[in-house]
PDB file of N, CA and C in Angstrom:
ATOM      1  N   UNK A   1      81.048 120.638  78.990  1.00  0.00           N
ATOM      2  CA  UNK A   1      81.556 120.235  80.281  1.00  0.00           C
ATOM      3  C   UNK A   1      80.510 119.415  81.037  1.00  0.00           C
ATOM      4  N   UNK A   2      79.501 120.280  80.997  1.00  0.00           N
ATOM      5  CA  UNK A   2      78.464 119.072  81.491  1.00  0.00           C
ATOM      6  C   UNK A   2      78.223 117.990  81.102  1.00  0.00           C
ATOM      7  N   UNK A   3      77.972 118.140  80.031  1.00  0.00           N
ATOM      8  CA  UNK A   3      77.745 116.301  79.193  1.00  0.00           C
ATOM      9  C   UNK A   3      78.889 115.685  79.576  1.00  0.00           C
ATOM     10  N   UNK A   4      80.364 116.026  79.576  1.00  0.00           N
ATOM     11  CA  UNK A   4      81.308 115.352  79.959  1.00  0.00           C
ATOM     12  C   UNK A   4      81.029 114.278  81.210  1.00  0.00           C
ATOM     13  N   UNK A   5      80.476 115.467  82.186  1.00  0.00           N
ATOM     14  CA  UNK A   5      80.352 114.730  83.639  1.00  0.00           C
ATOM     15  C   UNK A   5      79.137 114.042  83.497  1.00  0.00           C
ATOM     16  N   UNK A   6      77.661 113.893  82.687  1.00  0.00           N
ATOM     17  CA  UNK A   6      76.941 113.614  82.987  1.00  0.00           C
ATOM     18  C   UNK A   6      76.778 111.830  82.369  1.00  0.00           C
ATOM     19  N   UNK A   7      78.458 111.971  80.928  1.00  0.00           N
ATOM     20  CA  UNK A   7      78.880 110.704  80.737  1.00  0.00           C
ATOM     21  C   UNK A   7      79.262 109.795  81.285  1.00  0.00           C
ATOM     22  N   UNK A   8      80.211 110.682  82.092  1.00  0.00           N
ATOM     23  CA  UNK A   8      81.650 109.857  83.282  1.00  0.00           C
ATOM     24  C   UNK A   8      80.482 109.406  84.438  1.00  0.00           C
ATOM     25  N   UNK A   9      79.521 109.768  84.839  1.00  0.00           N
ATOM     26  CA  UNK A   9      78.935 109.144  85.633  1.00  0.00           C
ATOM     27  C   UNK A   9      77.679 108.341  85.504  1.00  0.00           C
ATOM     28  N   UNK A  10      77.265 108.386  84.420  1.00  0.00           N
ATOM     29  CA  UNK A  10      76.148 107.225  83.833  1.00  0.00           C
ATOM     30  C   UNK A  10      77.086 106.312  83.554  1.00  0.00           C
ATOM     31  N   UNK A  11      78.250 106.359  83.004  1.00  0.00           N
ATOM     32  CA  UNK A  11      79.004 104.994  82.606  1.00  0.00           C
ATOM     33  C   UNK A  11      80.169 104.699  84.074  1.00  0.00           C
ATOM     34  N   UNK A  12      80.442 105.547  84.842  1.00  0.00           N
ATOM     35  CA  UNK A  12      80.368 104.675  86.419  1.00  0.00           C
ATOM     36  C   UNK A  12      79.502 103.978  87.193  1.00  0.00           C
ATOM     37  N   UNK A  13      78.312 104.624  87.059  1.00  0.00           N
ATOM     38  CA  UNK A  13      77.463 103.768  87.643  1.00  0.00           C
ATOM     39  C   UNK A  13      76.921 102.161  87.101  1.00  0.00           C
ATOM     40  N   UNK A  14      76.957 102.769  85.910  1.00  0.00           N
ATOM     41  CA  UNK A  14      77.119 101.609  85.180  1.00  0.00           C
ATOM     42  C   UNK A  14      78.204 100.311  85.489  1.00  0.00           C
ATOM     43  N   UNK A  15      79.231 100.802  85.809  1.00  0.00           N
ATOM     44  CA  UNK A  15      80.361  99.825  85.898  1.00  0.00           C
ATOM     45  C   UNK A  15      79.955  99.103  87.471  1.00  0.00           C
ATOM     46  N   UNK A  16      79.477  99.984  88.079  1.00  0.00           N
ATOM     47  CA  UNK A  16      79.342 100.531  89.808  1.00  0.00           C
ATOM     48  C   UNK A  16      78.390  99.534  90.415  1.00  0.00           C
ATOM     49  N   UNK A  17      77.241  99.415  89.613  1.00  0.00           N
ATOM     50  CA  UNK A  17      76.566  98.382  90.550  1.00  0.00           C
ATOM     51  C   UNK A  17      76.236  97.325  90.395  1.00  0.00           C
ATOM     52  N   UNK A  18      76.561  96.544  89.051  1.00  0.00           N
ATOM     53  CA  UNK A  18      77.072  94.907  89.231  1.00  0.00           C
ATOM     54  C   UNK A  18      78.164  94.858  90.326  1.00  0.00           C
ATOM     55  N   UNK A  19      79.389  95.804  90.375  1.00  0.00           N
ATOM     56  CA  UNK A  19      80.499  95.948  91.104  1.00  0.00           C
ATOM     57  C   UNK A  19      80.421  95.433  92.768  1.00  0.00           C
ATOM     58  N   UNK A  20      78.919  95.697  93.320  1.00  0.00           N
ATOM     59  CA  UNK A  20      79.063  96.129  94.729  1.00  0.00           C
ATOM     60  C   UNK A  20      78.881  95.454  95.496  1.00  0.00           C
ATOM     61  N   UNK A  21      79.475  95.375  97.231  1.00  0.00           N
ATOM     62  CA  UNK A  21      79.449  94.536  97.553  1.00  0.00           C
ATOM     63  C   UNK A  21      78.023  93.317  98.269  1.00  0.00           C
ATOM     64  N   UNK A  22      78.171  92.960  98.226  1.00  0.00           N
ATOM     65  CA  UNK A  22      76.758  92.385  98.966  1.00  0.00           C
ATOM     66  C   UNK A  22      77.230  90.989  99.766  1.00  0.00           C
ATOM     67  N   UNK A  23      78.452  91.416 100.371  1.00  0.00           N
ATOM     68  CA  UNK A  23      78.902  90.140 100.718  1.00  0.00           C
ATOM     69  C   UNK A  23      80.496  90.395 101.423  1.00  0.00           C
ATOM     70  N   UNK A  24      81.357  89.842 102.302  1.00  0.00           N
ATOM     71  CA  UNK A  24      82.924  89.846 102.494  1.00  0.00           C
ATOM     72  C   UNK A  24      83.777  90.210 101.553  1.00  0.00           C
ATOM     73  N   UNK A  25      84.544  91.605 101.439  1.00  0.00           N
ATOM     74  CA  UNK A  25      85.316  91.743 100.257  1.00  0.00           C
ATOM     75  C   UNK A  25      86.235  90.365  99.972  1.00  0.00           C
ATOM     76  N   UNK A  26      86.744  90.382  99.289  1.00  0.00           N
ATOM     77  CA  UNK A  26      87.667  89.446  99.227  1.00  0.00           C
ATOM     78  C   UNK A  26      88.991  89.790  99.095  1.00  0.00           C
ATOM     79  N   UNK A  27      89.894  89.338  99.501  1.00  0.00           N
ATOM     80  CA  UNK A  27      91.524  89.634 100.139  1.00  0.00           C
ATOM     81  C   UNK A  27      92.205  90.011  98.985  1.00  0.00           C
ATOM     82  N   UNK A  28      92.211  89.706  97.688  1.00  0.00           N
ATOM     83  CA  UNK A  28      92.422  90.535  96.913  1.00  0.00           C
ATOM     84  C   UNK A  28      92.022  91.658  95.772  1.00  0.00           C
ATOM     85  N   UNK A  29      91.004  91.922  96.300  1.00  0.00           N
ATOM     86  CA  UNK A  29      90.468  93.341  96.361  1.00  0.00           C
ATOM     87  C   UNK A  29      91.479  94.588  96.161  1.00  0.00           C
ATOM     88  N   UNK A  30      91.127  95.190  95.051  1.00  0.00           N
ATOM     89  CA  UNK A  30      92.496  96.747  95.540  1.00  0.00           C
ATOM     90  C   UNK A  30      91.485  97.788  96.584  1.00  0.00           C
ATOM     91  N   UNK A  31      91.770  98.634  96.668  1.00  0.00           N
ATOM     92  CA  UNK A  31      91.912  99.387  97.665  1.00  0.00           C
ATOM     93  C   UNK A  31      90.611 100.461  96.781  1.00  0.00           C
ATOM     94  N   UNK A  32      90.675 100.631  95.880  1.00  0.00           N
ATOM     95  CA  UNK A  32      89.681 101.272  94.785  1.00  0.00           C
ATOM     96  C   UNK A  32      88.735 100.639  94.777  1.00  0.00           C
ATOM     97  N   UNK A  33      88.753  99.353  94.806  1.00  0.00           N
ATOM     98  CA  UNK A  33      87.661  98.324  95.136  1.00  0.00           C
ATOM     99  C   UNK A  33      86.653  98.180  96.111  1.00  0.00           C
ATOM    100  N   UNK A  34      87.838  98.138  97.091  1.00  0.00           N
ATOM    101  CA  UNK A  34      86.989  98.217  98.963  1.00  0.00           C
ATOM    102  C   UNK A  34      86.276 100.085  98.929  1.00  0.00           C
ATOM    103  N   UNK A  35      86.794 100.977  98.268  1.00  0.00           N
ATOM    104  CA  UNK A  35      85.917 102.287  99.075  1.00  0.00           C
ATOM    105  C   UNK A  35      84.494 102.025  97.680  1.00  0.00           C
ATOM    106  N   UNK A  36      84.669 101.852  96.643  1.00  0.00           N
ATOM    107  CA  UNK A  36      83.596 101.851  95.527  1.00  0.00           C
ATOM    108  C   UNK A  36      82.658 100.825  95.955  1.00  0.00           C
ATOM    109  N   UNK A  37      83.062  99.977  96.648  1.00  0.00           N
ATOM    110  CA  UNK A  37      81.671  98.915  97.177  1.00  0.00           C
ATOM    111  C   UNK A  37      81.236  99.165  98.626  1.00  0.00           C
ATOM    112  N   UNK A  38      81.738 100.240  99.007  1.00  0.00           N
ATOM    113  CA  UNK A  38      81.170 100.710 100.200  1.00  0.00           C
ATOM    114  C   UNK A  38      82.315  99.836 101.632  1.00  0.00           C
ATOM    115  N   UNK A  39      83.362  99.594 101.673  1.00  0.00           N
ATOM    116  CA  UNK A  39      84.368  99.286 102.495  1.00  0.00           C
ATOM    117  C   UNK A  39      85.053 100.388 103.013  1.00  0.00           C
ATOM    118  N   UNK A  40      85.040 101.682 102.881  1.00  0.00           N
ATOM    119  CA  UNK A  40      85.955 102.442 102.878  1.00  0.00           C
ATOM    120  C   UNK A  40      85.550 103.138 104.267  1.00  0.00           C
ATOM    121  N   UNK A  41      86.424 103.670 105.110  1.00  0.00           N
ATOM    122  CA  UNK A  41      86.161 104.284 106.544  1.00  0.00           C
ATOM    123  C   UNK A  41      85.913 105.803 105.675  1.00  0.00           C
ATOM    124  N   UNK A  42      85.391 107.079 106.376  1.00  0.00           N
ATOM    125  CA  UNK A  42      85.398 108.042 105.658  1.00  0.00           C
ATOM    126  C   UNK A  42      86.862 109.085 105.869  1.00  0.00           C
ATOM    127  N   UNK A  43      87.143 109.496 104.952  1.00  0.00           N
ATOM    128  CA  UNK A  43      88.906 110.062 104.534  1.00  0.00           C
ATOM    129  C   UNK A  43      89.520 109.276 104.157  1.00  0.00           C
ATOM    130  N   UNK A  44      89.042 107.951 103.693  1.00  0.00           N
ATOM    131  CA  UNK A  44      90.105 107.193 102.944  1.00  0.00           C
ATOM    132  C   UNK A  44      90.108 107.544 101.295  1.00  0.00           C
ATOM    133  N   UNK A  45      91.515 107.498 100.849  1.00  0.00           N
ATOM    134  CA  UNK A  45      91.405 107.949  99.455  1.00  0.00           C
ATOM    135  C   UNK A  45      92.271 106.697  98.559  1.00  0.00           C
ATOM    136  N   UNK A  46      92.249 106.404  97.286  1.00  0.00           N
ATOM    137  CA  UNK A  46      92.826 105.548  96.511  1.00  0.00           C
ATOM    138  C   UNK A  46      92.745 106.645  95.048  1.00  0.00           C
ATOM    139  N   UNK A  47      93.755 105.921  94.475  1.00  0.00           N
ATOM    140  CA  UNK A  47      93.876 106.355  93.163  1.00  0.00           C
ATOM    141  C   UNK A  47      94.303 105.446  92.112  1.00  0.00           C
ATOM    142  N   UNK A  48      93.428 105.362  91.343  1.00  0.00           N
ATOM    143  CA  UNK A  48      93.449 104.668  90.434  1.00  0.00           C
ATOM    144  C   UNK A  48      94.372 103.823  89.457  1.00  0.00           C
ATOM    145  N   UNK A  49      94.554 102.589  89.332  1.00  0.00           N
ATOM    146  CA  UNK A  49      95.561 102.107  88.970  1.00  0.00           C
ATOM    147  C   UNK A  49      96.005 102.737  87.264  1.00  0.00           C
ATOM    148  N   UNK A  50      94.855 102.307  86.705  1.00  0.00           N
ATOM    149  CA  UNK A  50      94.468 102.458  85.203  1.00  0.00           C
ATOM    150  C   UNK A  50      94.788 104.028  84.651  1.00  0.00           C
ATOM    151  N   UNK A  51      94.430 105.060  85.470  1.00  0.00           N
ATOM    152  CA  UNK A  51      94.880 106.120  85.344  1.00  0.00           C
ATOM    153  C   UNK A  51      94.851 106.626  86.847  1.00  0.00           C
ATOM    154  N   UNK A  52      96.206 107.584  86.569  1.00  0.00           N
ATOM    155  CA  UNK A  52      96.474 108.625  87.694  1.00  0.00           C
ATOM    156  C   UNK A  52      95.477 109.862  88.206  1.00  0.00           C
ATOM    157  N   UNK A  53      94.892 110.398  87.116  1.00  0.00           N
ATOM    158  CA  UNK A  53      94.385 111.264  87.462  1.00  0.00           C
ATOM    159  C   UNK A  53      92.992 111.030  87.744  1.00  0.00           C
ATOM    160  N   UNK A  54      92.284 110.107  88.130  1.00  0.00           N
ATOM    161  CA  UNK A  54      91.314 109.248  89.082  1.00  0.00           C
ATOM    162  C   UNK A  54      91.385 109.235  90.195  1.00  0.00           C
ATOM    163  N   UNK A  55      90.660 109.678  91.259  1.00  0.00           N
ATOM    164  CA  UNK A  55      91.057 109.147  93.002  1.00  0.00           C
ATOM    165  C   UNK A  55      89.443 109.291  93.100  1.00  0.00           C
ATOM    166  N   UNK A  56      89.407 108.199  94.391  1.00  0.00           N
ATOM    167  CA  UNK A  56      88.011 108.121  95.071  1.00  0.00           C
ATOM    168  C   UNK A  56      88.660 108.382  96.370  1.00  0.00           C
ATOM    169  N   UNK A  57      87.739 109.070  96.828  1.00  0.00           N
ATOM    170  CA  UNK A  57      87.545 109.459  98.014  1.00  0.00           C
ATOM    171  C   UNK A  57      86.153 109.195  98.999  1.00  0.00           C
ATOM    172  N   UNK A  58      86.250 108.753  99.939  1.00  0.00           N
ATOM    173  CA  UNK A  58      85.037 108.267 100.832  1.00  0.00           C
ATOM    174  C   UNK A  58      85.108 109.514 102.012  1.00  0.00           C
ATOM    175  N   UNK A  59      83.593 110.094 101.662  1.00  0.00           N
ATOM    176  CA  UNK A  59      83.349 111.508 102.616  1.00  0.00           C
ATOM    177  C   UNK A  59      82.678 111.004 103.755  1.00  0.00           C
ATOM    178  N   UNK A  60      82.539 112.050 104.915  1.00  0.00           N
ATOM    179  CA  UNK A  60      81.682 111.502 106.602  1.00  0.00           C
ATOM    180  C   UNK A  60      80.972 110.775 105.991  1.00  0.00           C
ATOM    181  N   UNK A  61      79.701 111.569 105.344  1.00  0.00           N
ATOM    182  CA  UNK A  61      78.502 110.451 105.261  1.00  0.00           C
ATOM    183  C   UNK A  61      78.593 109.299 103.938  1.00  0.00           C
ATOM    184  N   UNK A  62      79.878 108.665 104.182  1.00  0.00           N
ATOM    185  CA  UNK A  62      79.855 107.264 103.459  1.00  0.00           C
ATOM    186  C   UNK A  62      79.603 107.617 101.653  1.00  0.00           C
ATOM    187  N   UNK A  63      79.405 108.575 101.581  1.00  0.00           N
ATOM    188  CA  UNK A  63      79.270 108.978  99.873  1.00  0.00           C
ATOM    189  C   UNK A  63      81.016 109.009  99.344  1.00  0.00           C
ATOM    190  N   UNK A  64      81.042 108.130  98.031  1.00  0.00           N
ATOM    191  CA  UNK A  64      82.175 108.277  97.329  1.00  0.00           C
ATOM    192  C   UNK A  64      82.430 108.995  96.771  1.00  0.00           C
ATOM    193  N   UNK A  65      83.418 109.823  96.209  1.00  0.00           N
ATOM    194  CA  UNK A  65      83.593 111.323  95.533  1.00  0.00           C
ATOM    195  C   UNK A  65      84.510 110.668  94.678  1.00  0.00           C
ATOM    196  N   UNK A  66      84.619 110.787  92.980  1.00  0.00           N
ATOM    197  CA  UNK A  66      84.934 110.065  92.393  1.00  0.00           C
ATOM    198  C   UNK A  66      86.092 111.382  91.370  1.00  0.00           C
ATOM    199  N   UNK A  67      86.832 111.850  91.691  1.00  0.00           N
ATOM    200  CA  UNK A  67      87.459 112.940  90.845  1.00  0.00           C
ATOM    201  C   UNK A  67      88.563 112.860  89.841  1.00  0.00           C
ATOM    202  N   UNK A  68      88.259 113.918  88.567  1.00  0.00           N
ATOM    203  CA  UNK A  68      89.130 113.749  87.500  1.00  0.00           C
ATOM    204  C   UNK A  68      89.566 114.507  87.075  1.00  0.00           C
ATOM    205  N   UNK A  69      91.130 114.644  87.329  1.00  0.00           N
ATOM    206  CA  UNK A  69      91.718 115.697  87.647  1.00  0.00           C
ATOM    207  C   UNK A  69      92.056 116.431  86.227  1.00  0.00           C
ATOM    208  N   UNK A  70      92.174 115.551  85.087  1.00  0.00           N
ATOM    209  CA  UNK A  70      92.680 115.824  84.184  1.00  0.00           C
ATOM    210  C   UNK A  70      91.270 116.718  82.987  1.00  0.00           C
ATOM    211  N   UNK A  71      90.200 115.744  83.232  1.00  0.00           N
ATOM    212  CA  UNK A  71      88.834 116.601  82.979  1.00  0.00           C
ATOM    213  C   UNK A  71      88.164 117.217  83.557  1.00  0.00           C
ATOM    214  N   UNK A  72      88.962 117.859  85.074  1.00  0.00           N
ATOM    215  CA  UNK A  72      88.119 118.555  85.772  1.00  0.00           C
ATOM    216  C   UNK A  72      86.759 118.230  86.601  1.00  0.00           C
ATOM    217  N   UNK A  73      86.240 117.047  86.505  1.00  0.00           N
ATOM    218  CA  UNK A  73      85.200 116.795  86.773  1.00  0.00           C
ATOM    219  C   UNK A  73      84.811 115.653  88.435  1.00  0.00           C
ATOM    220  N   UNK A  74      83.769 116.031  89.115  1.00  0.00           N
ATOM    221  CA  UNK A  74      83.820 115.241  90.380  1.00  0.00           C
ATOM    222  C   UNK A  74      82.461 114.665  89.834  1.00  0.00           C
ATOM    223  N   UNK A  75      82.124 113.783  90.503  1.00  0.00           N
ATOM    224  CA  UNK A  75      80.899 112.566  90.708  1.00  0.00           C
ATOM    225  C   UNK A  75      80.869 111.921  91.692  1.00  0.00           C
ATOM    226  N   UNK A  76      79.694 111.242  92.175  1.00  0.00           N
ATOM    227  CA  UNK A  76      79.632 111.004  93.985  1.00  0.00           C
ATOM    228  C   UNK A  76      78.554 109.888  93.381  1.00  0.00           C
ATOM    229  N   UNK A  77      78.819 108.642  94.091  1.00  0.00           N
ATOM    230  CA  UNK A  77      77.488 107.749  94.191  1.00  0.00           C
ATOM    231  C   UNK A  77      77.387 107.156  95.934  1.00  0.00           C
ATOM    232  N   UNK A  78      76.431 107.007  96.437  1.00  0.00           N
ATOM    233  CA  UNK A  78      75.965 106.133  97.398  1.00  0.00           C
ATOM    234  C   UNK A  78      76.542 104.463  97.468  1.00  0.00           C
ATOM    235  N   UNK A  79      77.120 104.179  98.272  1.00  0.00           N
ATOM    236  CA  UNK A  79      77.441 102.803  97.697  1.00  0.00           C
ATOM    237  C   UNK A  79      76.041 101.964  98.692  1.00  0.00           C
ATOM    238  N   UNK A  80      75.988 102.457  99.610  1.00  0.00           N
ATOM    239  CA  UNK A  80      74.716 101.597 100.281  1.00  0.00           C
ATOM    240  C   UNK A  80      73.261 101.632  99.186  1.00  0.00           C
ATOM    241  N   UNK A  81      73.364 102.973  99.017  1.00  0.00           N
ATOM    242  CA  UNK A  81      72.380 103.178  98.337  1.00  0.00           C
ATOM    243  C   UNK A  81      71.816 102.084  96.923  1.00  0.00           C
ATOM    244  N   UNK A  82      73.479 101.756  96.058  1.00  0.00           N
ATOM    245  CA  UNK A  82      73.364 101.325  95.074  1.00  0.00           C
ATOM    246  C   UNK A  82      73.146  99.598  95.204  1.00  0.00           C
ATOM    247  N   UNK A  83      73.581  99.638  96.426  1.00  0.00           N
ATOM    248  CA  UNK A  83      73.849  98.006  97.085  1.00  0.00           C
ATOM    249  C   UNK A  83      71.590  97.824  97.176  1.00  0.00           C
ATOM    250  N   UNK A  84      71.427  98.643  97.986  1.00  0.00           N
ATOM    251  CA  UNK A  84      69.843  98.341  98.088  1.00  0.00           C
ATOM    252  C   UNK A  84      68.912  98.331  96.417  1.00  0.00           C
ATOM    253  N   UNK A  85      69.261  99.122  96.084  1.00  0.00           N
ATOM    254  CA  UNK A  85      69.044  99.339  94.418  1.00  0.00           C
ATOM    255  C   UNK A  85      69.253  97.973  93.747  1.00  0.00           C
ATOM    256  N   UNK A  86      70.168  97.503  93.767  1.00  0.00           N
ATOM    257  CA  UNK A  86      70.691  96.205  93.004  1.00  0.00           C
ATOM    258  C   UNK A  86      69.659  95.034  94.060  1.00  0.00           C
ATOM    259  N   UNK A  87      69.966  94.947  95.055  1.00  0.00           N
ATOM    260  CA  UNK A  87      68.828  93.833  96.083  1.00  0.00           C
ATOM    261  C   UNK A  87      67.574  94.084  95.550  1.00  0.00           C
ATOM    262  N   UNK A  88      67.065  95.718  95.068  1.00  0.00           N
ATOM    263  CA  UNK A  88      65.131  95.401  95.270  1.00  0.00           C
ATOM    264  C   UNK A  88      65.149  94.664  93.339  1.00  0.00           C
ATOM    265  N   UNK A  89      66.179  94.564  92.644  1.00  0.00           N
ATOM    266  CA  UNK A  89      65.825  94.571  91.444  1.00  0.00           C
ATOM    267  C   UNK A  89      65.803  93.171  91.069  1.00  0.00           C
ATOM    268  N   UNK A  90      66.213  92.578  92.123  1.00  0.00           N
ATOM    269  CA  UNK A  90      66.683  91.378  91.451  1.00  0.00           C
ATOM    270  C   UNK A  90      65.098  90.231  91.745  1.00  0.00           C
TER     271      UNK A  90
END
């Protein structure tokens, strides 16, 4: 179970911070899009097109909660966080 989650979220993050924003979303953006790059007000939720049992959720302090309902498993990244991460690297 652990390795499960410790997959699902090395290979989100992975996906996660080429992903992010550093700039005006753009208008067609989904909605999964705007809270994972840090757009999201906090209590906003989306669910995943690709699969159902995916939803992100954006908590008070701006952290994304990334849950899977079908493997049981939650994951949370920083989107500011990952946004500064990607700026000092480049």
């Amino acid at each position: 179970m652990n390795s499960k989650l410790l997959i699902l979220s090395v290979g989100f993050a992975a996906v996660a911070v080429p992903a992010l924003a550093n700039g005006p979303l753009a208008p067609e953006a989904s909605h999964v899009d705007a809270i994972v790059q840090g757009h999201g007000k906090p209590g906003e939720t989306a669910v995943a097109k690709s699969n159902s049992n995916v939803t992100f959720r954006v908590l008070d302090n701006g952290i994304v909660e990334r849950t899977n309902k079908r493997f049981g498993t939650v994951s949370v990244t920083d989107p500011r966080a990952e946004l500064h991460k990607s700026r000092d690297n480049r």
